[in-house]
Protein backbone atom coordinates (compact mmCIF):
# COMPACT_ATOMS: atom_id res chain seq x y z
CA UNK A 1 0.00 0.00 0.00
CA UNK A 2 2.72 2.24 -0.42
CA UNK A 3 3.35 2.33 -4.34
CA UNK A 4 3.18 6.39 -4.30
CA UNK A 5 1.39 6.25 -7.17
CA UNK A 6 -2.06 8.72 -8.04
CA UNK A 7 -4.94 6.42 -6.23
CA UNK A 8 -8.35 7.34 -4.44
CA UNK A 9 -10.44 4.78 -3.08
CA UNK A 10 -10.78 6.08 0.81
CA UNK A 11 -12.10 9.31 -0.06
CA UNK A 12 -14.57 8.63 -2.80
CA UNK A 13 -17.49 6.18 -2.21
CA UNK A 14 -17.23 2.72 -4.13
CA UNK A 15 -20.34 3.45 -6.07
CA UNK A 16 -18.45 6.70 -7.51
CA UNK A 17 -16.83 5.96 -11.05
CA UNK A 18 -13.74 7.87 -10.05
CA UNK A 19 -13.14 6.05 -6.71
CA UNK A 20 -10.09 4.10 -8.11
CA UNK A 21 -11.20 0.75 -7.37
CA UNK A 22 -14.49 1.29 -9.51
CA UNK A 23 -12.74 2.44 -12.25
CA UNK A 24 -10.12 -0.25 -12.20
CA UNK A 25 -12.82 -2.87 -12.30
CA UNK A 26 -14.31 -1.12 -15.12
CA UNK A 27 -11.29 -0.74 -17.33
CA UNK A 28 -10.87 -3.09 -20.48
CA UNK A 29 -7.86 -4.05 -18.77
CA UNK A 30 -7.61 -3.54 -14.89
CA UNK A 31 -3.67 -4.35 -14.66
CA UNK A 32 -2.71 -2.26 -17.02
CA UNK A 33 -4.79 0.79 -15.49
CA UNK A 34 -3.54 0.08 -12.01
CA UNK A 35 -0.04 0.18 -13.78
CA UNK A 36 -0.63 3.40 -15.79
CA UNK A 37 -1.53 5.86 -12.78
CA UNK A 38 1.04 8.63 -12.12
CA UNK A 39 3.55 8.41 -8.89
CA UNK A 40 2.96 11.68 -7.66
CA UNK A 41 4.43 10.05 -4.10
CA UNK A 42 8.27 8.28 -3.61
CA UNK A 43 7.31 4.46 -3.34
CA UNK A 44 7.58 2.94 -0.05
CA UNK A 45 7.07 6.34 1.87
CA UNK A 46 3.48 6.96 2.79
CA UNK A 47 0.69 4.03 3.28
CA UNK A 48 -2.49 4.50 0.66
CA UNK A 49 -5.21 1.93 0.53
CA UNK A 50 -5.03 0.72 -3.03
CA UNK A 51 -6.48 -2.40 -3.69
CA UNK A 52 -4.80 -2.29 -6.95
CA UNK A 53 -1.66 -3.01 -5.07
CA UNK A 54 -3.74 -6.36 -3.94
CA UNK A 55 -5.03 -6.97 -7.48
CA UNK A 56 -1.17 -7.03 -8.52
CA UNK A 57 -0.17 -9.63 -6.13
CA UNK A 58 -3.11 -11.83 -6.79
CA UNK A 59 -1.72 -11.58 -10.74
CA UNK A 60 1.56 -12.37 -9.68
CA UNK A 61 0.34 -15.58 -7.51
CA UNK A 62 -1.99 -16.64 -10.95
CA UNK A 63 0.39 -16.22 -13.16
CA UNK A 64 3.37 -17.53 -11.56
CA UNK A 65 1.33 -20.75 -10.20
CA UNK A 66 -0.68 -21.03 -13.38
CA UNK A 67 -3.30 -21.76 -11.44
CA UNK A 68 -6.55 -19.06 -10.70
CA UNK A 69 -6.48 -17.01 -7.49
CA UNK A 70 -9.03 -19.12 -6.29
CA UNK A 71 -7.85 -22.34 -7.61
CA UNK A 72 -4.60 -21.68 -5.75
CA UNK A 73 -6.00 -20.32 -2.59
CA UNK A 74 -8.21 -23.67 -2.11
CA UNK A 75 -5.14 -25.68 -2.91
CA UNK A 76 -2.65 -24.39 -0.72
CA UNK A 77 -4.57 -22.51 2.25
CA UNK A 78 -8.75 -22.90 2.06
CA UNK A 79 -8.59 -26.91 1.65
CA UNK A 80 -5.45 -27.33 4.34
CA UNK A 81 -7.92 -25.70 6.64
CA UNK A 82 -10.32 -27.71 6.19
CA UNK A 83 -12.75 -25.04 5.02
CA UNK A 84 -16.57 -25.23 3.39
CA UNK A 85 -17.46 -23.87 0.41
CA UNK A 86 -15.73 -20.89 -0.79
CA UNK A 87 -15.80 -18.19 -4.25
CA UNK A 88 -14.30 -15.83 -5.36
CA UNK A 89 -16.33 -13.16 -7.20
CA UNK A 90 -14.97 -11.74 -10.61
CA UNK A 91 -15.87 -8.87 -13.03
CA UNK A 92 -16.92 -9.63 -16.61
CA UNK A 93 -13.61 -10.25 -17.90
CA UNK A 94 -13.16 -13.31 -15.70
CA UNK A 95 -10.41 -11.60 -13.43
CA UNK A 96 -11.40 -11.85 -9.81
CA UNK A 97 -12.03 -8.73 -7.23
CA UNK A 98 -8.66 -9.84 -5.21
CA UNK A 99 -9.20 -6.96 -2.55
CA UNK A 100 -12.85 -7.53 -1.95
CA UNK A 101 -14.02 -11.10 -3.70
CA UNK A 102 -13.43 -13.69 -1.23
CA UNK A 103 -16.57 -15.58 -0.17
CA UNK A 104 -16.73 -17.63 2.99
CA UNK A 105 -18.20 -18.44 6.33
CA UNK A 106 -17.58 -16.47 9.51
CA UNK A 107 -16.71 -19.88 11.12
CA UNK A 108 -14.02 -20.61 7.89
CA UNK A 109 -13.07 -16.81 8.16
CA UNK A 110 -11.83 -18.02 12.12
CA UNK A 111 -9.50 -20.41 11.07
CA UNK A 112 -7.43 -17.87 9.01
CA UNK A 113 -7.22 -16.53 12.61
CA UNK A 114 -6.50 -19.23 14.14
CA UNK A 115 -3.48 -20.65 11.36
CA UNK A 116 -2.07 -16.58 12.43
CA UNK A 117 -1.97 -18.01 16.00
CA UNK A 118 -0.15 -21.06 15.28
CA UNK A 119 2.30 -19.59 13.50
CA UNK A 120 1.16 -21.19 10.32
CA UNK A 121 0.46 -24.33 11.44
CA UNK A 122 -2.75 -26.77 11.83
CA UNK A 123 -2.30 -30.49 13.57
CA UNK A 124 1.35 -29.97 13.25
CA UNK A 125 1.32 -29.42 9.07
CA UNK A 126 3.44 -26.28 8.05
CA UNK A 127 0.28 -24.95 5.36
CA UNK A 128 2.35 -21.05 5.99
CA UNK A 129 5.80 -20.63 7.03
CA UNK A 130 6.24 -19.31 10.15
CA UNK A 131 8.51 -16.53 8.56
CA UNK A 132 5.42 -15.32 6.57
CA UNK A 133 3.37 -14.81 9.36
CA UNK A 134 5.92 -13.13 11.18
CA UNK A 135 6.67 -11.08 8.30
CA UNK A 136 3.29 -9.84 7.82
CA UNK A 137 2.68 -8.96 11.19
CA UNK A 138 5.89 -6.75 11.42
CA UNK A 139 4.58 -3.22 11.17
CA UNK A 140 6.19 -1.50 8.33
CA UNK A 141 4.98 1.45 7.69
CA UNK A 142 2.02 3.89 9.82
CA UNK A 143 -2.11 3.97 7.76
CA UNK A 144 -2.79 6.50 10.57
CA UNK A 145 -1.62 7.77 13.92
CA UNK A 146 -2.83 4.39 15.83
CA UNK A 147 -2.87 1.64 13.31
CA UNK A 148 0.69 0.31 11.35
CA UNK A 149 0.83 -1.57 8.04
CA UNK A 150 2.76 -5.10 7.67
CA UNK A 151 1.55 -7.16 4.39
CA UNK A 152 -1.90 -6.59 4.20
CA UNK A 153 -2.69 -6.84 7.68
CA UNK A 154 -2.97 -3.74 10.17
CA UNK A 155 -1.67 -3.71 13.27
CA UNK A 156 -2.15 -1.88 16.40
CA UNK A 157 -2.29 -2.05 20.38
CA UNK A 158 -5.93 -2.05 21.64
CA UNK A 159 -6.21 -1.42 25.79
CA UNK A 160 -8.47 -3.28 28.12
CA UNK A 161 -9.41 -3.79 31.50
CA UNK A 162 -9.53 -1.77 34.66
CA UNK A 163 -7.48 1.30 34.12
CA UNK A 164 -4.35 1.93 36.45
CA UNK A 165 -4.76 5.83 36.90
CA UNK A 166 -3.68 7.20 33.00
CA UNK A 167 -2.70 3.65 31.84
CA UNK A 168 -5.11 0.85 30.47
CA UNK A 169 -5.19 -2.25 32.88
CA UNK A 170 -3.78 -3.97 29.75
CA UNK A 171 -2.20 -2.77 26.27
CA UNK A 172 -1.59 -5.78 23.94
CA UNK A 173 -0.69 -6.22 20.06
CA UNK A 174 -3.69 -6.89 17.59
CA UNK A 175 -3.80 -7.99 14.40
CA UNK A 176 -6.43 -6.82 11.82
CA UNK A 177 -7.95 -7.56 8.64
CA UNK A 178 -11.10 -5.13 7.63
CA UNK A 179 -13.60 -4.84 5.11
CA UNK A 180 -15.81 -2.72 3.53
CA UNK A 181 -19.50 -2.94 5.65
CA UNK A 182 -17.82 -3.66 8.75
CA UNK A 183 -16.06 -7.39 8.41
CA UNK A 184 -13.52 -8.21 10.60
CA UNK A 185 -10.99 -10.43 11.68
CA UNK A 186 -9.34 -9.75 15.35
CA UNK A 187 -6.21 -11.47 16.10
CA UNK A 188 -4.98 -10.78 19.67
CA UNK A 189 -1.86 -13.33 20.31
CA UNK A 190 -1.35 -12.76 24.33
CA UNK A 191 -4.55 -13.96 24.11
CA UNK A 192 -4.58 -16.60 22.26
CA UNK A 193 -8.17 -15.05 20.85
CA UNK A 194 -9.79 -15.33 17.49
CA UNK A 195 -12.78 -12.59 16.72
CA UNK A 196 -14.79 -13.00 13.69
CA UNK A 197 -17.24 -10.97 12.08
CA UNK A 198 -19.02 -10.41 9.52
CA UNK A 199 -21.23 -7.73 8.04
CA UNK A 200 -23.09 -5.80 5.56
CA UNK A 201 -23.24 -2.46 6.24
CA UNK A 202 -21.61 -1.44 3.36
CA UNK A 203 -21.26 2.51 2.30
CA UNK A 204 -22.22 3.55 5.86
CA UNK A 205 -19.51 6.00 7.60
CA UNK A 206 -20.35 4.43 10.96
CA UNK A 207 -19.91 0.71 9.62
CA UNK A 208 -17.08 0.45 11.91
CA UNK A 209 -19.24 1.21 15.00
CA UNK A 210 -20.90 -2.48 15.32
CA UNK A 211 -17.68 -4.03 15.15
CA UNK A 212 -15.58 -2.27 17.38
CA UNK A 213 -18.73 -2.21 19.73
CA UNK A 214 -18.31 -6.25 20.07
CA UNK A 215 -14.53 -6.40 20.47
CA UNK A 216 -14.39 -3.83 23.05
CA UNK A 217 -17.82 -4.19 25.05
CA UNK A 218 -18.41 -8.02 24.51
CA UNK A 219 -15.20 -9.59 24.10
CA UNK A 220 -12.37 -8.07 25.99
CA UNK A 221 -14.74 -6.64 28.60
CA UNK A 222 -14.90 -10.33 29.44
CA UNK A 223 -11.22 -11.08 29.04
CA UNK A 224 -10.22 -10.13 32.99
């Protein structure tokens, strides 16, 4: 998310033809439009939601596997996990939505948490090396002033508990994937805690209200 390049999906709603990710599903060709927009930014320097950056790496993973995006993903990650029934939307021309297109369970959405936990592992199989996990969860660059950036997963502290004075009873490290209409996948590893959600509130600005509402009033008001 940090390819510098001219891109604006955050500020634009999805059902606007210029919001970027509209218009790159729209275009004859959606890699080379994603290619073709200007750097007006140094790459690597500032985070910018782009899920053209995520439509790139799912054509990297196609065509270096030969395989579909979803082909591959049931292969080597959805089947391992022993996971239901699964899709993976597309746009006319057959190429799939790789930042918004995958279709599964809230109870199959868990056990992407759960492989996180293990470091990659289910009933002692290596489906993810360990040094991918790690990798993705090492914050490399800040999307805002509380929430860092590893590879495509956010990552931020999230305080709990009985305050002590002007400190939180308890700060730990979260994990985050999020989706538009308020989906969500909490990881919190000093917990050893999974939090799944799904939802379909989608173009509402308070879709992350409901949500954040569970983790913080449900779950971890329980955790003591």
């Amino acid at each position: 998310m940090t390819m510098g390049t001219d891109w604006d999906e955050s500020t634009l709603p999805y059902g606007d033809p210029r919001n970027s990710e509209t218009a790159m599903d729209d275009a004859p060709d959606r890699y080379r439009y994603i290619l073709e927009r200007p750097v007006v930014d140094r790459p690597g320097a500032h985070w910018t939601y782009c899920g053209g950056a995520t439509a790139l790496l799912a054509r990297l993973i196609a065509k270096g596997s030969g395989k579909s995006l979803h082909d591959f993903a049931r292969e080597s990650l959805f089947d391992p996990l022993g996971m239901g029934p699964t899709q993976w939307a597309a746009g006319p021309d057959g190429e799939p939505f790789a930042a918004s297109g995958a279709r599964m369970s809230v109870r199959d959405l868990s056990r992407i948490g759960t492989l996180m936990l293990s470091d990659g592992q289910l009933d002692g199989k290596q489906i993810v090396p360990a040094e991918w996990i790690m990798r993705c969860t090492t914050p490399v660059v800040s999307s805002d002033e509380l929430r860092r950036y590893g590879y495509q997963w956010f990552l931020l502290d999230v305080a709990f508990g009985r305050p002590k004075g002007w400190a939180p009873g308890r700060l730990e490290r979260m994990w985050m994937a999020q989706a538009e209409g308020g989906q969500r996948l909490f990881i919190i590893p000093a917990l050893q805690l999974v939090i799944a959600l799904t939802a379909g509130n989608y173009s509402s600005e308070d879709q992350w209200i409901p949500p954040t509402r569970v983790l913080r009033e449900i779950v971890l008001a329980s955790v003591s």
